[in-house]
C-alpha atoms as a PDB file:
ATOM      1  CA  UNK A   1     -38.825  52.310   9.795  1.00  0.00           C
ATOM      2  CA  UNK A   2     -41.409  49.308   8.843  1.00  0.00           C
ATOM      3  CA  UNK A   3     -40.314  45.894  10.723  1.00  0.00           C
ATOM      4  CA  UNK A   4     -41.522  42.915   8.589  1.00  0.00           C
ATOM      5  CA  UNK A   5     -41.039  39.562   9.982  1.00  0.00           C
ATOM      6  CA  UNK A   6     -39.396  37.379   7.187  1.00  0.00           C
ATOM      7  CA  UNK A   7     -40.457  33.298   8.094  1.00  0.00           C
ATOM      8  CA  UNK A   8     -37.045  31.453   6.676  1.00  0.00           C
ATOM      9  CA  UNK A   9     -36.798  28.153   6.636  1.00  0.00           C
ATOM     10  CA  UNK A  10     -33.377  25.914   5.922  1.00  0.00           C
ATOM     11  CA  UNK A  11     -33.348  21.921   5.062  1.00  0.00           C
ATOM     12  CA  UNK A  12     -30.281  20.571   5.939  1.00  0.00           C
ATOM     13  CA  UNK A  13     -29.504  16.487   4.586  1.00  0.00           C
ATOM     14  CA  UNK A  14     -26.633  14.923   6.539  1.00  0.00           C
ATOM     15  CA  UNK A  15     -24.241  12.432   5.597  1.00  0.00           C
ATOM     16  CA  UNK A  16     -22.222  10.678   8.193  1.00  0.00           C
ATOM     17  CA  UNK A  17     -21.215   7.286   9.239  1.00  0.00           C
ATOM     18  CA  UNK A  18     -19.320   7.477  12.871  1.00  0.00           C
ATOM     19  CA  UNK A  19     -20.520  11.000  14.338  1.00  0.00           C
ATOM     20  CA  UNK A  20     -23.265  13.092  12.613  1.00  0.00           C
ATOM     21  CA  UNK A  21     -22.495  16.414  11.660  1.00  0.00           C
ATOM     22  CA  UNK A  22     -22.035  19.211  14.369  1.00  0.00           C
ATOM     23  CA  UNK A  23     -23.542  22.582  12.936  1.00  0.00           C
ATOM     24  CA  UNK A  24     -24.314  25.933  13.727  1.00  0.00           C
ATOM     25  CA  UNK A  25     -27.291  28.157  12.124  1.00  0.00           C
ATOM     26  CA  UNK A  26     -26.861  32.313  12.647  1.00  0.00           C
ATOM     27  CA  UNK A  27     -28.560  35.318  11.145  1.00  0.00           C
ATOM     28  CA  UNK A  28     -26.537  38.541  11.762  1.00  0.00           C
ATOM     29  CA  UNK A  29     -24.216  37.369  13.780  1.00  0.00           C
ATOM     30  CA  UNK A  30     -26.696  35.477  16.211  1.00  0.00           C
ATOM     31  CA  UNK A  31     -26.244  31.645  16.638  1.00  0.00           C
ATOM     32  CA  UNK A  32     -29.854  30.922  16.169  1.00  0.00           C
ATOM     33  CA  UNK A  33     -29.208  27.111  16.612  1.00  0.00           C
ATOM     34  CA  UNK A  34     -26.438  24.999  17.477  1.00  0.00           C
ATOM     35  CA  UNK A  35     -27.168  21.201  17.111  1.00  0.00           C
ATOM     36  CA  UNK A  36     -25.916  17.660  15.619  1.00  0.00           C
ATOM     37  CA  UNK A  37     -27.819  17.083  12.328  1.00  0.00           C
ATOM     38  CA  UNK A  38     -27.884  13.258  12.372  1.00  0.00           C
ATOM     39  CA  UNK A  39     -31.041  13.228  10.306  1.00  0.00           C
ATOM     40  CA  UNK A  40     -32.573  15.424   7.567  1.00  0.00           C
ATOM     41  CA  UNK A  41     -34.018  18.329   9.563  1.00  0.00           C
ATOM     42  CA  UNK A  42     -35.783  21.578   8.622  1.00  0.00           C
ATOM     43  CA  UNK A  43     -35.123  24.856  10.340  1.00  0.00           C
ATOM     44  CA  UNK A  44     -37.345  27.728  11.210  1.00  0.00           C
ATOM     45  CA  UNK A  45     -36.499  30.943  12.391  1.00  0.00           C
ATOM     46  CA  UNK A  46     -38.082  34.635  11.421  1.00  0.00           C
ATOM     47  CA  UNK A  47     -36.012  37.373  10.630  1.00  0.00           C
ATOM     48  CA  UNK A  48     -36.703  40.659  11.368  1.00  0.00           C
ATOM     49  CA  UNK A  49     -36.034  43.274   8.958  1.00  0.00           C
ATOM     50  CA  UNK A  50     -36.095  46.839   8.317  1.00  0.00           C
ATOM     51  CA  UNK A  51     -38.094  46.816   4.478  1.00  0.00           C
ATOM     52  CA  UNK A  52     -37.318  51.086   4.120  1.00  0.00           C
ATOM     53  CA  UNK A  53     -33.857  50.543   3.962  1.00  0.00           C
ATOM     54  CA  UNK A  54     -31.130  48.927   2.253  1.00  0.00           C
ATOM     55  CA  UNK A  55     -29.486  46.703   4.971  1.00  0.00           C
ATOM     56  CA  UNK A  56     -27.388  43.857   4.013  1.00  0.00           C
ATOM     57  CA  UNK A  57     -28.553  40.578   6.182  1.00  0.00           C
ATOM     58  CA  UNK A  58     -26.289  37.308   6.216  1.00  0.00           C
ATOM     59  CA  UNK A  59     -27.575  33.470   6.646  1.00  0.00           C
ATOM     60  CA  UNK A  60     -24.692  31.325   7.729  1.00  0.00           C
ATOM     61  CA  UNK A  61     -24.259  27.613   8.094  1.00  0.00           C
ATOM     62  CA  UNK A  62     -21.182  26.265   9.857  1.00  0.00           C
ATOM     63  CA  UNK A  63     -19.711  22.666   9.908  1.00  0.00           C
ATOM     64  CA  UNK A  64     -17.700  22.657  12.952  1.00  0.00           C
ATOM     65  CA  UNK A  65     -16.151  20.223  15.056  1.00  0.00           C
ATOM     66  CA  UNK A  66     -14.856  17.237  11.786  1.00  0.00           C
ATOM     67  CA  UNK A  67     -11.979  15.353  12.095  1.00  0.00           C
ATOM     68  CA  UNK A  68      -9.994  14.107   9.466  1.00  0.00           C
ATOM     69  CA  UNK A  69     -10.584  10.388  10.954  1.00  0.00           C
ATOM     70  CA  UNK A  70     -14.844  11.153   9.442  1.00  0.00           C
ATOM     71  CA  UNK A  71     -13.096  10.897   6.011  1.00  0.00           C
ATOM     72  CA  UNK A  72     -12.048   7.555   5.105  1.00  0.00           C
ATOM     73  CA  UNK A  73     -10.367   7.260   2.053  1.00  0.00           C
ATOM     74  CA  UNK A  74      -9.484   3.930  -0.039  1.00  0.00           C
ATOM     75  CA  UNK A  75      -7.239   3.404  -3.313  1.00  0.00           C
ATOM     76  CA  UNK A  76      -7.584   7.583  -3.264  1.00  0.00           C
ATOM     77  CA  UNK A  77     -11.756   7.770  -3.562  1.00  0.00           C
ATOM     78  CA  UNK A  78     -13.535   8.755  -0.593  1.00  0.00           C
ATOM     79  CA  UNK A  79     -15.461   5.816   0.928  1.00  0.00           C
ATOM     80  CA  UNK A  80     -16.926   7.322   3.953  1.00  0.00           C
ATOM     81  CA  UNK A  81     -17.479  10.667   4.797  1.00  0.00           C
ATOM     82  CA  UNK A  82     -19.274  13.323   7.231  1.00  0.00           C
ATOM     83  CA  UNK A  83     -21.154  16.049   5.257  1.00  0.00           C
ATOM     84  CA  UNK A  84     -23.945  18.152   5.536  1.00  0.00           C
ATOM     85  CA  UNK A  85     -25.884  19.309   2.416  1.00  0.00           C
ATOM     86  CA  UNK A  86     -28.068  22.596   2.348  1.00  0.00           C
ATOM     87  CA  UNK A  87     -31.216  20.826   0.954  1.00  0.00           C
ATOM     88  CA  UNK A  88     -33.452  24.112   0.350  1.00  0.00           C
ATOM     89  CA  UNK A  89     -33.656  27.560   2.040  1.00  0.00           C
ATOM     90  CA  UNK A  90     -37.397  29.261   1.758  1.00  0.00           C
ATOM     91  CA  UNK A  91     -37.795  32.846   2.659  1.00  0.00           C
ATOM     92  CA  UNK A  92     -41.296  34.504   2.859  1.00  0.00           C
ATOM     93  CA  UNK A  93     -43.179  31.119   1.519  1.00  0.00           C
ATOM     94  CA  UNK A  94     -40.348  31.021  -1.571  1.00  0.00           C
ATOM     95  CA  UNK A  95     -37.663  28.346  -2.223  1.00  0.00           C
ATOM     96  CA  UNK A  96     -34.882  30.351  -3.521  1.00  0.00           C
ATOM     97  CA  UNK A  97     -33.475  27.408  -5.586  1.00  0.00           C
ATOM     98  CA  UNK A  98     -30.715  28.479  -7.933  1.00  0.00           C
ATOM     99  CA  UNK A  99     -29.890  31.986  -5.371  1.00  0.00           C
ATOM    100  CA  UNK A 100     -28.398  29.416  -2.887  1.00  0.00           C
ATOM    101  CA  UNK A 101     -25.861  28.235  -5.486  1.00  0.00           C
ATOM    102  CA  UNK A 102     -25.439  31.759  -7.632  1.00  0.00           C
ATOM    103  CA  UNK A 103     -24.615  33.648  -4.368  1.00  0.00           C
ATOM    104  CA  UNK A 104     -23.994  31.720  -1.561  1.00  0.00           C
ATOM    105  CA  UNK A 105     -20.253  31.302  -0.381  1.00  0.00           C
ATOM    106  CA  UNK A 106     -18.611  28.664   1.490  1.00  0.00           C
ATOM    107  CA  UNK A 107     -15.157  29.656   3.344  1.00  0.00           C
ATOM    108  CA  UNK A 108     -13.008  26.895   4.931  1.00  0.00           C
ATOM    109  CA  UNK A 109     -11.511  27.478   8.323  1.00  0.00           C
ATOM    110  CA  UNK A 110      -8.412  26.984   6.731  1.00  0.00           C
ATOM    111  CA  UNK A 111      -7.075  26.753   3.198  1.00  0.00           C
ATOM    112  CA  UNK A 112      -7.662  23.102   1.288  1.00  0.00           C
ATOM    113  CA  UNK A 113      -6.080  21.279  -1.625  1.00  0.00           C
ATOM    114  CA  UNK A 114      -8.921  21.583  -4.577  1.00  0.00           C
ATOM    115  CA  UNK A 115      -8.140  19.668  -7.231  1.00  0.00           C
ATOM    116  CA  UNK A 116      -4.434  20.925  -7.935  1.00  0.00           C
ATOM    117  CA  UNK A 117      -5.455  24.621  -6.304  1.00  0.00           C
ATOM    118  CA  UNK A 118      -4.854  25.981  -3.139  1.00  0.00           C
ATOM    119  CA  UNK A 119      -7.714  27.777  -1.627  1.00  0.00           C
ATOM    120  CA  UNK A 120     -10.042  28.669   1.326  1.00  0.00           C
ATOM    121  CA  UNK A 121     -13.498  28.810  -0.517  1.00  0.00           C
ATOM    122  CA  UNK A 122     -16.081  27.456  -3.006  1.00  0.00           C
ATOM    123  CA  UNK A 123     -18.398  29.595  -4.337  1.00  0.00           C
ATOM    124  CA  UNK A 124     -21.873  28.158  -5.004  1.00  0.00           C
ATOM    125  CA  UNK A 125     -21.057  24.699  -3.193  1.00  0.00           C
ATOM    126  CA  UNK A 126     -23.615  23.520  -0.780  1.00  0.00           C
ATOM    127  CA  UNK A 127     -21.864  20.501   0.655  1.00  0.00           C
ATOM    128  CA  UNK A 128     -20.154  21.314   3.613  1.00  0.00           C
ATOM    129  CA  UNK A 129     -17.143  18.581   3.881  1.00  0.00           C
ATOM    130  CA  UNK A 130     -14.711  20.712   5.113  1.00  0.00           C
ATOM    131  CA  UNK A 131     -14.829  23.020   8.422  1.00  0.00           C
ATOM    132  CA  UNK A 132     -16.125  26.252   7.413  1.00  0.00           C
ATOM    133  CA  UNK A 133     -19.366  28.789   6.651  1.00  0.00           C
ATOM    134  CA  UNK A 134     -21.291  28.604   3.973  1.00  0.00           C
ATOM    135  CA  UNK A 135     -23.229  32.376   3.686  1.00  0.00           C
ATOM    136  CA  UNK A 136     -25.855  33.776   1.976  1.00  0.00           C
ATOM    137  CA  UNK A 137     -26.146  37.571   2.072  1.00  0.00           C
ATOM    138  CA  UNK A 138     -29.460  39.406   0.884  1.00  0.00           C
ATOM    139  CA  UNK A 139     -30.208  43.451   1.207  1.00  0.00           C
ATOM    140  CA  UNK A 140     -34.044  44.675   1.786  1.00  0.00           C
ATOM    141  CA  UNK A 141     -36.387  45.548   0.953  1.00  0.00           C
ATOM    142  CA  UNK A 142     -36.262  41.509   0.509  1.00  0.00           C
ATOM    143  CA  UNK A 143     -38.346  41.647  -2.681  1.00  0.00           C
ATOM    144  CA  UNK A 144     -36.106  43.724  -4.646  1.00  0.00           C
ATOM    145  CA  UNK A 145     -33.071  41.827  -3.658  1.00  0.00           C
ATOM    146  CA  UNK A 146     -35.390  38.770  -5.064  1.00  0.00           C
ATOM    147  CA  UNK A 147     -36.464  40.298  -8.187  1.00  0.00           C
ATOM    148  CA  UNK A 148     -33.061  41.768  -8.751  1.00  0.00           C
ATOM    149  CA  UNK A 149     -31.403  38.405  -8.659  1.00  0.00           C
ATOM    150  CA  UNK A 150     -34.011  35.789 -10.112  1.00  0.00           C
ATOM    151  CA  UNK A 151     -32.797  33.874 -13.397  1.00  0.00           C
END
């Protein structure tokens, strides 16, 4: 078994007028931070991982606790709104970029009106309007997973 710390760092932008985003940050399972984001804020955790075998890992970021009054909307358009927007993830010194939006997931609590679709998730999106996880999974050794999956 070799251990190897991975540094990860996530950005997270809010938008809010009335009450700033309430969010939660976990790796594996394990609420790493729980916090309101009323301000662009960068977080830093390291992961440890086991680089000999092939172990799936998941990054989640929950928006929890919105209320339908945080949406405001006028002559059907959205006026005001509480979001939070996952800026940039970095793991090991290197902004993933396009990864977050090719394989991250975001799940709603419950399922939404889309457009004129019925569902419970966006793939890709990184704007968290809606209660729910957005998730990233990766597998190590963490460089293959990179190599494997840079466009």
């Amino acid at each position: 078994m070799i251990i190897q710390e991975l540094p990860i760092l996530i950005e997270l932008e809010p938008t809010w007028w009335d009450k700033a985003p309430d969010i939660q940050i976990k790796f594996d399972n394990e609420v790493l931070f729980e916090t309101i984001v009323s301000s662009t804020r960068i977080f830093e955790f390291v992961a440890k991982v086991d680089e000999e075998e092939n172990q799936l890992h998941l990054i989640e970021i929950i928006l929890q606790n919105k209320t339908d009054s945080q949406t405001i909307v006028e002559n059907g358009e959205i006026v005001k709104d509480q979001l939070i927007h996952v800026k940039n993830i970095t793991m090991d010194e290197y902004e993933i970029d396009n990864l977050k939006w090719i394989l991250g997931q975001y799940h709603f609590n419950k399922p939404q009106m889309i457009g004129d679709t019925m569902t419970d998730n966006l793939p890709g999106c990184t704007t968290l309007g809606i209660n729910g996880v957005y998730s990233l999974e990766f597998t190590t050794p963490y460089y293959y997973w990179l190599l494997e999956n840079i466009e």
